[in-house]
N, C-alpha and C. Protein backbone atom coordinates (compact mmCIF):
# COMPACT_ATOMS: atom_id res chain seq x y z
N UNK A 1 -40.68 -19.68 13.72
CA UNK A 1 -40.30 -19.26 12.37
C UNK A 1 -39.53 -17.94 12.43
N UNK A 2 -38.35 -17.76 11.60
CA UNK A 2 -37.31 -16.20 11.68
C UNK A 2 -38.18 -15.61 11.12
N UNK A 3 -38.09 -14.27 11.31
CA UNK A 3 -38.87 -13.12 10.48
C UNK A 3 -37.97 -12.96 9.59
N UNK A 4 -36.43 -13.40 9.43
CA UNK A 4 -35.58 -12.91 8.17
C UNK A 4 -34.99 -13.61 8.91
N UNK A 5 -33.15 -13.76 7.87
CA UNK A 5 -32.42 -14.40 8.04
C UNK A 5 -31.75 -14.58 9.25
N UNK A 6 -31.57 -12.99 9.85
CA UNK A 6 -30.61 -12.60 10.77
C UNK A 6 -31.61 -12.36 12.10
N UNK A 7 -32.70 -12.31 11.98
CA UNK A 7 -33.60 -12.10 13.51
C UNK A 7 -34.79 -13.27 13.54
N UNK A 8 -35.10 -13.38 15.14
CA UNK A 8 -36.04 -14.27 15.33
C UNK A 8 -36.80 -13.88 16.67
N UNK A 9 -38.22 -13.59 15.85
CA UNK A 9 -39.05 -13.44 17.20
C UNK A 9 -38.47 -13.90 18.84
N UNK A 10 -39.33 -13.09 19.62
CA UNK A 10 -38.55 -13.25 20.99
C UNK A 10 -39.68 -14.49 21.72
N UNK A 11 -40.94 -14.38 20.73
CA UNK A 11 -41.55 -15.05 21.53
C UNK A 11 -40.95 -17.01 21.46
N UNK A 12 -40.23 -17.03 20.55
CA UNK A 12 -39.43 -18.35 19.51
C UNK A 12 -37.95 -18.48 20.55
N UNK A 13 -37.82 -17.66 21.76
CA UNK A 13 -36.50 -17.60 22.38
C UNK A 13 -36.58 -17.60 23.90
N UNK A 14 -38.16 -17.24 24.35
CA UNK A 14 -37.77 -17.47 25.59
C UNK A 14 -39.31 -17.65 25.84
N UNK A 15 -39.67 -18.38 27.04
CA UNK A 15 -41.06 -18.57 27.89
C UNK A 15 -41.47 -16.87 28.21
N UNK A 16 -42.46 -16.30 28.03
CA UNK A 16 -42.97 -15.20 29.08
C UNK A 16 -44.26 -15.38 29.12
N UNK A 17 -44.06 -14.65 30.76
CA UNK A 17 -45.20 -14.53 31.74
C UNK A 17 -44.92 -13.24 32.13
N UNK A 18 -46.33 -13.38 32.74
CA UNK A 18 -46.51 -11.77 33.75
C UNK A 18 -46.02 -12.34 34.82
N UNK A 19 -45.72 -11.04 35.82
CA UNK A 19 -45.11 -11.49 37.04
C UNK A 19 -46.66 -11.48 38.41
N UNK A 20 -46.05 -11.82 39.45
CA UNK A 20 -47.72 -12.45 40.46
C UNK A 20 -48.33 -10.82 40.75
N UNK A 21 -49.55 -11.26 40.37
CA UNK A 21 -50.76 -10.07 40.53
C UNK A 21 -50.98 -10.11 42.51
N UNK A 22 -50.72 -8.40 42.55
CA UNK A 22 -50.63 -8.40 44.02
C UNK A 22 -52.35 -7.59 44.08
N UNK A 23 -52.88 -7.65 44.97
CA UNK A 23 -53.98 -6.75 45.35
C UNK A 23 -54.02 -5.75 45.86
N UNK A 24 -53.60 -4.63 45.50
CA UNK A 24 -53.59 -3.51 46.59
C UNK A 24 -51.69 -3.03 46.13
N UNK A 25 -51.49 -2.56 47.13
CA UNK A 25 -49.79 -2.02 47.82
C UNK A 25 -49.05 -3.31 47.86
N UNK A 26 -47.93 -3.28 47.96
CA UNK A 26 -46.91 -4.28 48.08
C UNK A 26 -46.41 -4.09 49.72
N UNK A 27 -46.91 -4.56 50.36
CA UNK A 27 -46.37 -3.91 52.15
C UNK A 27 -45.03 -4.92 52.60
N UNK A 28 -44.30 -3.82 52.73
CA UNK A 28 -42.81 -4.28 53.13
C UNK A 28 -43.31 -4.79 54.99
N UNK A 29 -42.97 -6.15 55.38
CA UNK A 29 -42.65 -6.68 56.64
C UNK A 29 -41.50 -7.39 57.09
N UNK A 30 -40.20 -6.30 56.95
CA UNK A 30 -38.81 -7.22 57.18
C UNK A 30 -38.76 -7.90 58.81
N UNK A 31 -40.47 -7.90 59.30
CA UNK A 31 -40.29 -8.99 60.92
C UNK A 31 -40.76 -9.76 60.32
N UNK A 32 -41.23 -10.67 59.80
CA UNK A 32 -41.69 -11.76 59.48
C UNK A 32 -42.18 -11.97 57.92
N UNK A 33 -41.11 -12.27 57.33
CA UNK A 33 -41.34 -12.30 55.70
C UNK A 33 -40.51 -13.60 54.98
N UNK A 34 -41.17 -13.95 54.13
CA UNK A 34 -40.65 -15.34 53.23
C UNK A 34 -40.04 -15.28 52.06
N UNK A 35 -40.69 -14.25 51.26
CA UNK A 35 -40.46 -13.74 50.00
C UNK A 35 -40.04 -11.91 49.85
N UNK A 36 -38.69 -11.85 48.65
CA UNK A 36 -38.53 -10.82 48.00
C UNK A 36 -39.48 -10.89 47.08
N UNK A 37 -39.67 -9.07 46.81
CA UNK A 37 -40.69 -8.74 46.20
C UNK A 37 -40.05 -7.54 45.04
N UNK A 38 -40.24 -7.83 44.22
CA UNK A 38 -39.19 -7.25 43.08
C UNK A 38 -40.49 -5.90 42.11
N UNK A 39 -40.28 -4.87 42.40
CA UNK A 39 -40.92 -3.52 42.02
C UNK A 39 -40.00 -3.33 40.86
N UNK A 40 -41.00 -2.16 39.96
CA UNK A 40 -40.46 -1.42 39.45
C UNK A 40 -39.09 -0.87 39.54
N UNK A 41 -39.05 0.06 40.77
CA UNK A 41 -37.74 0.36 40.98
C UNK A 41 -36.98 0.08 41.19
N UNK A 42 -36.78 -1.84 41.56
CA UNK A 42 -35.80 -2.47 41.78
C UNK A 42 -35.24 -2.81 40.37
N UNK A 43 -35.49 -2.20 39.31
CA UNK A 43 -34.84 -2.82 38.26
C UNK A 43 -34.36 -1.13 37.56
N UNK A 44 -33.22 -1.06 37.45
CA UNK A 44 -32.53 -0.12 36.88
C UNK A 44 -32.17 0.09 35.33
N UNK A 45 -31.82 1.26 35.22
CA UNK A 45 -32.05 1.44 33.62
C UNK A 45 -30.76 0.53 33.12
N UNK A 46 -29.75 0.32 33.50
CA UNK A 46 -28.59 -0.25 32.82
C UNK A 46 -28.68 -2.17 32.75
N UNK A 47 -29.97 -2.05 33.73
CA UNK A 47 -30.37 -3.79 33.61
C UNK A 47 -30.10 -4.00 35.21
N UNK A 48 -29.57 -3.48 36.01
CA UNK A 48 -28.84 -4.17 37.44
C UNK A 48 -30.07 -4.13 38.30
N UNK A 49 -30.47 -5.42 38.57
CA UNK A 49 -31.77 -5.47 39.51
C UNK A 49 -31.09 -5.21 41.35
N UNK A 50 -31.56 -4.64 42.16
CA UNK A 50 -30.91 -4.28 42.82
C UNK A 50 -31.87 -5.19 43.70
N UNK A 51 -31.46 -6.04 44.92
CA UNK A 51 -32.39 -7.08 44.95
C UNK A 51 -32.20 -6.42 46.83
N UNK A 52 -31.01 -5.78 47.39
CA UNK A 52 -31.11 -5.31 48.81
C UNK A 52 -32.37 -4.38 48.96
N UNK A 53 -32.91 -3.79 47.68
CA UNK A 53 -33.85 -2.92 48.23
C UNK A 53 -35.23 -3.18 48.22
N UNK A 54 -34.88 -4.73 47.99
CA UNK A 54 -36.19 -5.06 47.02
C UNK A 54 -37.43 -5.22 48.85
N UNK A 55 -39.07 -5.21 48.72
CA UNK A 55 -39.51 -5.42 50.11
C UNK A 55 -39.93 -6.95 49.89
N UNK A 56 -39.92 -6.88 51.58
CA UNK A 56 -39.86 -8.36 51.77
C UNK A 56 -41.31 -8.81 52.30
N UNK A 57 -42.00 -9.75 51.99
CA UNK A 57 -43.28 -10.01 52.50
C UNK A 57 -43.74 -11.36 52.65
N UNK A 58 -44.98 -11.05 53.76
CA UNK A 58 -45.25 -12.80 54.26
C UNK A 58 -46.17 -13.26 53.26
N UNK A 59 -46.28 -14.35 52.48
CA UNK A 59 -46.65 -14.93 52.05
C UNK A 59 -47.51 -16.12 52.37
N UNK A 60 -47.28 -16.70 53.42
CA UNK A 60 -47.59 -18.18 53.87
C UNK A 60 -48.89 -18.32 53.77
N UNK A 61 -50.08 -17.19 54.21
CA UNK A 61 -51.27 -17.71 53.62
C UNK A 61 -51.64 -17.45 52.52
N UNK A 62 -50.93 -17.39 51.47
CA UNK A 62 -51.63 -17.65 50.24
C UNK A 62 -51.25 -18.53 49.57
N UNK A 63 -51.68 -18.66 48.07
CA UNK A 63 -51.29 -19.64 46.69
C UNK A 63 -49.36 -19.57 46.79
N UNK A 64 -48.22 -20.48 47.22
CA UNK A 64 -47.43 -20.20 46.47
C UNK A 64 -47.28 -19.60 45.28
N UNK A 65 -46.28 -18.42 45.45
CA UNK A 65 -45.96 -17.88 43.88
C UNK A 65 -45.08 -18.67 43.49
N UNK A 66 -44.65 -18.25 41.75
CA UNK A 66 -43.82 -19.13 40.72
C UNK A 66 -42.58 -18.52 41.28
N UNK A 67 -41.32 -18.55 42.35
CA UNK A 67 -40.34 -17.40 41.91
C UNK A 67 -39.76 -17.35 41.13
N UNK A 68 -38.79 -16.31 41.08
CA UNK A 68 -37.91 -16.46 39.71
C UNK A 68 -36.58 -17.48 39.91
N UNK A 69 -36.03 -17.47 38.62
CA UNK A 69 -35.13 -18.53 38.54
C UNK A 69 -33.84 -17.96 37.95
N UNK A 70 -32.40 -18.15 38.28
CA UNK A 70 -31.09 -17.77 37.65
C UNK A 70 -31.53 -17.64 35.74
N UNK A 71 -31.34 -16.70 35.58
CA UNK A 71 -31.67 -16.56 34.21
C UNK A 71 -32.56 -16.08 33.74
N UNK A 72 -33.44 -15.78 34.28
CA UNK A 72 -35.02 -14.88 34.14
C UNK A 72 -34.22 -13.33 33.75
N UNK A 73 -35.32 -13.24 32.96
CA UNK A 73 -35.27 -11.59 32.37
C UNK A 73 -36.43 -10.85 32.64
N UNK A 74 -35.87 -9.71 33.67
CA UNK A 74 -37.50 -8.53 33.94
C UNK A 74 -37.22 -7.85 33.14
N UNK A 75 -38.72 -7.69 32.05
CA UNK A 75 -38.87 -6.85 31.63
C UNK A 75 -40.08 -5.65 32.02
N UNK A 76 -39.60 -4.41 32.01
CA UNK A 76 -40.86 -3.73 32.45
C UNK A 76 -41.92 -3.45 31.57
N UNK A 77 -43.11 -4.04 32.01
CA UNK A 77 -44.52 -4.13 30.99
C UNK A 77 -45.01 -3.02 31.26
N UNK A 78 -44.62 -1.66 31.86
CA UNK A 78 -45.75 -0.42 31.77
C UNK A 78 -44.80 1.01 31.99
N UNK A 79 -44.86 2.28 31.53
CA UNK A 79 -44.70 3.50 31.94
C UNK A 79 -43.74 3.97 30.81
N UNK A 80 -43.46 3.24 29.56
CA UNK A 80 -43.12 4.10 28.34
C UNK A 80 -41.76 3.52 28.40
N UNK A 81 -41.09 3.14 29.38
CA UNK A 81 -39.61 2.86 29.15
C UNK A 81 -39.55 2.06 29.81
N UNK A 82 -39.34 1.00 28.77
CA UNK A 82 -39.01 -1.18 28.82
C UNK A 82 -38.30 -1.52 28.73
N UNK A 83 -36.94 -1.39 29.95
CA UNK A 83 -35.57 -1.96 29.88
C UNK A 83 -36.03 -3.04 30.85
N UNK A 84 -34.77 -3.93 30.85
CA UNK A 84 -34.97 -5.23 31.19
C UNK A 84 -34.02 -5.51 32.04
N UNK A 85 -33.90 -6.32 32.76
CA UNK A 85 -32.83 -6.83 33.87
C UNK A 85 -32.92 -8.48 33.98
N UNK A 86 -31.44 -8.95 33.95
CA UNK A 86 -30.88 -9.94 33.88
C UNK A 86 -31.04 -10.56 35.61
N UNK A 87 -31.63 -11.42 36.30
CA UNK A 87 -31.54 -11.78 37.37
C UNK A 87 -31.13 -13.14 37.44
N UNK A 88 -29.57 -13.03 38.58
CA UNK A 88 -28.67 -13.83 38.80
C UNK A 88 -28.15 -14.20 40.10
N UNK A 89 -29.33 -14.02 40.97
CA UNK A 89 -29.22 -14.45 42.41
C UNK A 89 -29.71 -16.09 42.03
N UNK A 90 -28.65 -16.56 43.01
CA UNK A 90 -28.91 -18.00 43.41
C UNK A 90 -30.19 -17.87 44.99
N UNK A 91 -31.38 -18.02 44.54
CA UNK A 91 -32.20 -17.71 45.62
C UNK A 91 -33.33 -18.33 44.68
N UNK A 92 -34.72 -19.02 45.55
CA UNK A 92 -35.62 -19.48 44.98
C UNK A 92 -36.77 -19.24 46.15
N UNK A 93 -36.57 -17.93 46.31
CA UNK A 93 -37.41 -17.34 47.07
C UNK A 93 -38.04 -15.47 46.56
N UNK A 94 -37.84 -15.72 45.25
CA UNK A 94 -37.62 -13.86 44.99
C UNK A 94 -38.55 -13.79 43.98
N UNK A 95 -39.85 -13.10 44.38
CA UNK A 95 -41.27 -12.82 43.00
C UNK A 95 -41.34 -11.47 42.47
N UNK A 96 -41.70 -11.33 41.34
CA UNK A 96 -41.38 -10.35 40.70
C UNK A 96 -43.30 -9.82 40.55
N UNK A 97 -43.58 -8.92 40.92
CA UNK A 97 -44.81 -8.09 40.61
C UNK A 97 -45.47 -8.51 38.79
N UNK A 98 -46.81 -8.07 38.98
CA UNK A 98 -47.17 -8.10 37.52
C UNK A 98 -46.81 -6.91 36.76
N UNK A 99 -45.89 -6.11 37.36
CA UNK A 99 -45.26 -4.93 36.75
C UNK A 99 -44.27 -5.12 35.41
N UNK A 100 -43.95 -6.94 35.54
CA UNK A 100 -42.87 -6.85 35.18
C UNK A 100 -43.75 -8.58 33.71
N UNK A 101 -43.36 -8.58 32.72
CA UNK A 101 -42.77 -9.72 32.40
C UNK A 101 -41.98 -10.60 32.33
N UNK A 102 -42.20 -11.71 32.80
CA UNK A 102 -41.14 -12.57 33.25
C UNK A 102 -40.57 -13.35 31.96
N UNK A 103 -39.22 -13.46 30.96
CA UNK A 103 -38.64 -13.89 30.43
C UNK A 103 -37.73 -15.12 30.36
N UNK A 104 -38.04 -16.79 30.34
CA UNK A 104 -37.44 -17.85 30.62
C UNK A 104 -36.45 -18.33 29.45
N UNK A 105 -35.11 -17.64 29.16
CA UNK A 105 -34.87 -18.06 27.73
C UNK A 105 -34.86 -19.43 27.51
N UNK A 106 -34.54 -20.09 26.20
CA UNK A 106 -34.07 -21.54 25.73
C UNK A 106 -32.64 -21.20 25.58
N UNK A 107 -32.28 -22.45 25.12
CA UNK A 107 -30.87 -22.59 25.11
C UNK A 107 -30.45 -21.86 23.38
N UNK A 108 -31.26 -21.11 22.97
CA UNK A 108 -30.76 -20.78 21.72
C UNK A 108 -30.71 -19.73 21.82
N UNK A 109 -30.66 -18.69 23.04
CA UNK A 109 -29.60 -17.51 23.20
C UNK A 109 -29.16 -17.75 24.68
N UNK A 110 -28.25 -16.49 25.00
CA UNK A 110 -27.79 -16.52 26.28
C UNK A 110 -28.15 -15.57 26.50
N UNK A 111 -28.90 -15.50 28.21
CA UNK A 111 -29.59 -14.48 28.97
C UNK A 111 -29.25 -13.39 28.75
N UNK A 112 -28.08 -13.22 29.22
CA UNK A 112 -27.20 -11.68 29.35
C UNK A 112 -27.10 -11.49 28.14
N UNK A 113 -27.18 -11.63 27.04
CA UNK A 113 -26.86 -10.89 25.43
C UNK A 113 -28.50 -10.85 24.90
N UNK A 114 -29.59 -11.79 25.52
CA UNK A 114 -30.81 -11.16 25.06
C UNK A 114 -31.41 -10.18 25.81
N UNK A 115 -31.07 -9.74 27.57
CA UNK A 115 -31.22 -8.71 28.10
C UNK A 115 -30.55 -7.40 27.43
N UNK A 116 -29.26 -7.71 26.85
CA UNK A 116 -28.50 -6.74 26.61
C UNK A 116 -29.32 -6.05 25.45
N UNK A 117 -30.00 -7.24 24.69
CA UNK A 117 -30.34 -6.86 23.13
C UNK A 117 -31.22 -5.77 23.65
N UNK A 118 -32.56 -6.37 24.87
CA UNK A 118 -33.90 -5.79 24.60
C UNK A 118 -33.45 -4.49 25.15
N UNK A 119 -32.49 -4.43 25.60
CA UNK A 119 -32.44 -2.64 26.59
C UNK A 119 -31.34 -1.77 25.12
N UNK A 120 -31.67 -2.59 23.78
CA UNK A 120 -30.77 -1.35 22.97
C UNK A 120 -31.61 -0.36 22.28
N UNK A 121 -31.13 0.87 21.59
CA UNK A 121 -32.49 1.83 20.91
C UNK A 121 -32.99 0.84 20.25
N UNK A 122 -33.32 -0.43 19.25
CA UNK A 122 -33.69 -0.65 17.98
C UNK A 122 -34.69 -1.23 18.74
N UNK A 123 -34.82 -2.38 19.92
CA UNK A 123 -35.48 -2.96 20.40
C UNK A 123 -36.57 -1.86 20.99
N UNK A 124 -36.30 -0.96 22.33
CA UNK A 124 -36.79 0.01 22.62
C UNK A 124 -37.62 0.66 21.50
N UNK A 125 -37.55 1.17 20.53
CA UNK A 125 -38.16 1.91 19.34
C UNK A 125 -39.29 0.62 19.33
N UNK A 126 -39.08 -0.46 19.13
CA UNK A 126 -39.99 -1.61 19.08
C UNK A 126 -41.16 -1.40 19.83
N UNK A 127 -40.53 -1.38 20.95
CA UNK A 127 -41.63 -1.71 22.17
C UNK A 127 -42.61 -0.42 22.37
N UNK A 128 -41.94 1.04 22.43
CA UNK A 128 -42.59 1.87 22.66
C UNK A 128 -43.49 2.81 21.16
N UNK A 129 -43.18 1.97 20.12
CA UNK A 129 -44.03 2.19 19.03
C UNK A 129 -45.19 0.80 19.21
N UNK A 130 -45.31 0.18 19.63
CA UNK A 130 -46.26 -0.99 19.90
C UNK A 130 -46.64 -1.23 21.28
N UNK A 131 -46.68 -0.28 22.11
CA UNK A 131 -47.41 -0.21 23.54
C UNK A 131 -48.48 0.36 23.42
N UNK A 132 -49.48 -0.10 24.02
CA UNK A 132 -51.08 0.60 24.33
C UNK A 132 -51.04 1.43 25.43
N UNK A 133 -52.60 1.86 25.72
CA UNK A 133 -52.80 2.89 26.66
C UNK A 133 -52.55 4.50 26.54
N UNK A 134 -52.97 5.30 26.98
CA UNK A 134 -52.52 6.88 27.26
C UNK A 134 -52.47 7.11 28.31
N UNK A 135 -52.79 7.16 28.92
CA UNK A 135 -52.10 7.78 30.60
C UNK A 135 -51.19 6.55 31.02
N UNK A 136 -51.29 5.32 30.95
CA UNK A 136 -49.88 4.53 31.44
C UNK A 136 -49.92 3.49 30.05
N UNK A 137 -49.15 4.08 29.64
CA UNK A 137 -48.39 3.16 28.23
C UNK A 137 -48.05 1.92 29.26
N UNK A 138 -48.23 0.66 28.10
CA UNK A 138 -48.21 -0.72 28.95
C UNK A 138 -47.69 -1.48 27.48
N UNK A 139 -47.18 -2.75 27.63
CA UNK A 139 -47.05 -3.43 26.57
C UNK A 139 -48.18 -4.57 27.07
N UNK A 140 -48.07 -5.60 25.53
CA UNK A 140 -49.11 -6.62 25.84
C UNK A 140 -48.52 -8.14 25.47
N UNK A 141 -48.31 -9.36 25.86
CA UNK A 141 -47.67 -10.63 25.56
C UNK A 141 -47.36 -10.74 24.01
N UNK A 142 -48.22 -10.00 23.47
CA UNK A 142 -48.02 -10.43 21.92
C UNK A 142 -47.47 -9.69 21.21
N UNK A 143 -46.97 -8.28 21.64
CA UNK A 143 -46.15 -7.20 20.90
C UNK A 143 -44.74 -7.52 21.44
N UNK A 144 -44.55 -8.57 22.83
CA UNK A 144 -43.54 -8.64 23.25
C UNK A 144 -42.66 -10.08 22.43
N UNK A 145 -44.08 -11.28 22.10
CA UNK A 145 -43.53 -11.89 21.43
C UNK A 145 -43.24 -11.72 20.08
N UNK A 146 -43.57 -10.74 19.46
CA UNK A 146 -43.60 -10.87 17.99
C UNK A 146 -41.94 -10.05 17.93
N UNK A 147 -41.62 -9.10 18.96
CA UNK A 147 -39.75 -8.04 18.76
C UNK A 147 -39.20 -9.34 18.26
N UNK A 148 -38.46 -8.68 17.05
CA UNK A 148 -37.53 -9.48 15.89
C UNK A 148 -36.37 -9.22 16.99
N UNK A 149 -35.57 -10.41 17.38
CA UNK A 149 -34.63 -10.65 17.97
C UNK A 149 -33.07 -10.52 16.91
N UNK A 150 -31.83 -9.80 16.99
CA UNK A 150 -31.05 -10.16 16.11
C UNK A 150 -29.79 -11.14 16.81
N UNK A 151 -29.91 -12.48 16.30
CA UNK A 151 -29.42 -13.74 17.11
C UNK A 151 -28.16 -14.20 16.35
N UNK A 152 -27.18 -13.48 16.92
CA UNK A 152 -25.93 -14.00 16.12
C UNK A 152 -25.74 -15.32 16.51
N UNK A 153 -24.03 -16.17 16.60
CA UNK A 153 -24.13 -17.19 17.30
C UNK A 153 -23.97 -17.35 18.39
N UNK A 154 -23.62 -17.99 19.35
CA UNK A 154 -23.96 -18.65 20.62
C UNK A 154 -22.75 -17.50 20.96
N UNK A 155 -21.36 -18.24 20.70
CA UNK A 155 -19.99 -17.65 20.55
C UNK A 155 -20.10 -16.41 21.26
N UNK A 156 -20.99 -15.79 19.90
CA UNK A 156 -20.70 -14.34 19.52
C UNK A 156 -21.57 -13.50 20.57
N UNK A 157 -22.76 -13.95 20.97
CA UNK A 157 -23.56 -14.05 21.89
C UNK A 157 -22.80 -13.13 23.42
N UNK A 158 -21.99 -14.64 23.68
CA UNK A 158 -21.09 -14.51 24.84
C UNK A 158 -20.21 -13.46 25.17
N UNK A 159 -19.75 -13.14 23.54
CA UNK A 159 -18.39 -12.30 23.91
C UNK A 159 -19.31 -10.55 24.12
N UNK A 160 -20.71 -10.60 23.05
CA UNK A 160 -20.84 -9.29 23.57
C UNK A 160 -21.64 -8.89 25.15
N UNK A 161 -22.16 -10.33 25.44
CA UNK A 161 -22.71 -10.36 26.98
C UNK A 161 -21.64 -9.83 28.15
N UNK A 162 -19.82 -10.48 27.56
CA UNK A 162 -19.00 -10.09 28.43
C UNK A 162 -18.73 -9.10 28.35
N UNK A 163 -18.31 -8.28 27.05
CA UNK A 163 -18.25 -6.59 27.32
C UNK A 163 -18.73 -6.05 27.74
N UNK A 164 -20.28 -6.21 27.76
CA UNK A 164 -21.36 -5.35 28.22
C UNK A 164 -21.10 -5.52 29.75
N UNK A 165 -20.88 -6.54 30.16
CA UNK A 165 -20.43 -6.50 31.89
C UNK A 165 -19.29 -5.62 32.02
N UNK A 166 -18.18 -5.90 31.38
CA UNK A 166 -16.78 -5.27 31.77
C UNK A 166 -16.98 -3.43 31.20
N UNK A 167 -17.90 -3.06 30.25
CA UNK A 167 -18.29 -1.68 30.84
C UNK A 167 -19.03 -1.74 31.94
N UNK A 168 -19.99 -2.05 32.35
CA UNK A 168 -20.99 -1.63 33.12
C UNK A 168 -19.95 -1.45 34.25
N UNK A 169 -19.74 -2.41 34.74
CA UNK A 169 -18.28 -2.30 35.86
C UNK A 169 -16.72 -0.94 35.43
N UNK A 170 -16.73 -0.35 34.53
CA UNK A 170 -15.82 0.76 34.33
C UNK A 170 -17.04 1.95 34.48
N UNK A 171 -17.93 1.61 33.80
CA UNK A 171 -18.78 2.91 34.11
C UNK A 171 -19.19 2.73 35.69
N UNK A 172 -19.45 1.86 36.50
CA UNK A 172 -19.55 1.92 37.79
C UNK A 172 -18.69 2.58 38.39
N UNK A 173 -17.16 2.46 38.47
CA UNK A 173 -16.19 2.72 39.13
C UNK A 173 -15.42 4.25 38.57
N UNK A 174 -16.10 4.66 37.02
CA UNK A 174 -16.07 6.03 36.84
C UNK A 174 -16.92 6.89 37.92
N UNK A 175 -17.90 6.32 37.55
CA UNK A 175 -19.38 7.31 38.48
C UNK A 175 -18.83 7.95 39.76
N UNK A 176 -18.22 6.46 40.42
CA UNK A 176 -17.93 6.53 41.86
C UNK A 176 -16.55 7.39 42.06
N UNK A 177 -15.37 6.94 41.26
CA UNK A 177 -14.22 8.57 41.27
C UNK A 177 -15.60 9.86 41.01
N UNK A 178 -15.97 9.94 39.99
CA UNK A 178 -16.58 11.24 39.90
C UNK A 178 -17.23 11.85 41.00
N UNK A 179 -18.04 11.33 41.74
CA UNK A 179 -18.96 11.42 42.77
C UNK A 179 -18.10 11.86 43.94
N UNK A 180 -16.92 10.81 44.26
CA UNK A 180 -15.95 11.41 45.39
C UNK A 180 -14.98 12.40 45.08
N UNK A 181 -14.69 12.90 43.49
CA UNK A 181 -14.18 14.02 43.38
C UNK A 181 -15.00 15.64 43.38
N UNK A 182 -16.34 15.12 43.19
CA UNK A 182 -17.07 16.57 43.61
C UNK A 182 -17.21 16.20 44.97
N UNK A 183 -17.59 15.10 45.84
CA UNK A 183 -17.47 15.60 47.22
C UNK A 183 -15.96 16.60 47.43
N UNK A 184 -15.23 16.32 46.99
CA UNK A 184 -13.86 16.69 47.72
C UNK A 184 -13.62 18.13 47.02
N UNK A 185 -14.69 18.66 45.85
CA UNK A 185 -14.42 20.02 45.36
C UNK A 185 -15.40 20.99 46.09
N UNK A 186 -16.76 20.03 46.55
CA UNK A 186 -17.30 20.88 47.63
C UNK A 186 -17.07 21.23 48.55
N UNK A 187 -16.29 20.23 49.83
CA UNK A 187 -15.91 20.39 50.60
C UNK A 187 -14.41 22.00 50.31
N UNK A 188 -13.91 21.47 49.66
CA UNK A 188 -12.44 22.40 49.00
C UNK A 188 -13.51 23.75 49.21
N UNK A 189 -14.33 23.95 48.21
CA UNK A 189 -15.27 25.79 48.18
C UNK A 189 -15.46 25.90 49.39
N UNK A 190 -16.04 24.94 49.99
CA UNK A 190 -16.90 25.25 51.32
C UNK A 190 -15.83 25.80 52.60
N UNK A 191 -14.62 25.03 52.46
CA UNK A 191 -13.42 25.85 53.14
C UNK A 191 -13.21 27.14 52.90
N UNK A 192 -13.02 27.42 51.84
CA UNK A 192 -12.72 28.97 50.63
C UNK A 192 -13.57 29.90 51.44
N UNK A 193 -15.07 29.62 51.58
CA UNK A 193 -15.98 30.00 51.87
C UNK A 193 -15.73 30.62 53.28
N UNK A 194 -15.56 29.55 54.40
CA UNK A 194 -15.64 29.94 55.79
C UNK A 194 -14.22 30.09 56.09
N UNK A 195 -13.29 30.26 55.31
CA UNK A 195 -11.80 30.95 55.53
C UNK A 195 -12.06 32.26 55.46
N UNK A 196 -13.18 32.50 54.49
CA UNK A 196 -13.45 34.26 53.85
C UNK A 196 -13.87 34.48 54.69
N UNK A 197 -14.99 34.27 55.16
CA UNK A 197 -15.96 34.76 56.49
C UNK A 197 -15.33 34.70 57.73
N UNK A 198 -13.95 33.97 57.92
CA UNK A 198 -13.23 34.45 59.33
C UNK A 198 -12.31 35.41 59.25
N UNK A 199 -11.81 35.88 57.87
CA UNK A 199 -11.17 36.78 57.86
C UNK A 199 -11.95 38.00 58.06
N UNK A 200 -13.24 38.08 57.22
CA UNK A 200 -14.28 39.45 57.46
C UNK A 200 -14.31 39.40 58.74
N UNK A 201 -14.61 38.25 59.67
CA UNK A 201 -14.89 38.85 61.32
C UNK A 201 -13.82 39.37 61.72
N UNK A 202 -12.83 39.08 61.33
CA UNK A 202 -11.38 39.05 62.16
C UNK A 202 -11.08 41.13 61.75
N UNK A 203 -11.68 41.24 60.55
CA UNK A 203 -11.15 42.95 60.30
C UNK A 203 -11.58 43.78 61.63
């Protein structure tokens, strides 16, 4: 059922789950491992799950986990700030911690424009006015299903899923000029620097 004309619960848009309950530490074994293991920190504030850093671990004696699937949305279920990441590896080997809720949309949005939605202020204001706990703010399945979704059409969906890529990719490639233009202004002082100090020896 819509909560109003223009939004519709999230729980009405996509499957969620928690992600697999680990016991203990997550222990990285890149000699003998089956499964990526998707942390907290593998999921970044702009949505980009970064999956090279993710640790890798043996699995074989236990319960198969569920992995994730092209189209899954992590969302982070604990620490005050619940941005979400779009995961788009073709791989059916990659589990995501119970850190995370796992998001399966339907076909009545598209992944990338409901990731895009949940990581905007209006959604955010949502989540972190309806999280429990005091020392680790957490959300709970049912504050996550009830966020009023605003679901334009399919179309419209698409076109803002594609902008949101074609910045993320200009703000990438800003960062990176910026980054190699202060290397090259440090390096520049740092000359300035030990040009001065050979002239003082040289008096």
């Amino acid at each position: 059922m819509k909560t109003t004309n223009n939004t519709t619960k999230l729980g009405e848009l996509a499957d969620i789950r928690s992600g697999h309950p680990f016991r203990g530490r997550v222990k990285h074994t890149p000699d003998k491992w089956d499964y990526y293991v998707l942390q907290l920190k593998d999921v970044q504030k702009n949505g980009h799950i970064d999956l090279a850093q993710a640790a890798q671990i043996n699995m074989m004696k236990e319960k198969p986990p569920r992995p994730l699937q092209q189209g899954n949305i992590l969302l982070r279920a604990r620490g005050g700030y619940y941005y979400s990441g779009l995961f788009n590896a073709n791989r059916n080997n990659v589990i995501a911690t119970s850190q995370f809720f796992i998001l399966s949309p339907t076909d009545k949005v598209v992944p990338a424009y409901l990731c895009w939605y949940l990581n905007q202020p209006m959604a955010q204001q949502y989540l972190q006015r309806n999280d429990t706990g005091t020392n680790i703010p957490m959300l709970n399945k049912q504050t996550i299903s009830d966020l009023p979704v605003t679901l334009p059409s399919i179309n419209t969906q698409h076109k803002i899923a594609e902008i949101h890529q074609r910045w993320l990719k200009e703000k990438k490639l800003t960062e990176e000029l910026l980054n190699n233009r202060e290397q090259m202004m440090r390096g520049l002082c740092q000359q300035y620097i030990n040009k001065d100090i050979m002239n003082r020896e040289n008096l």
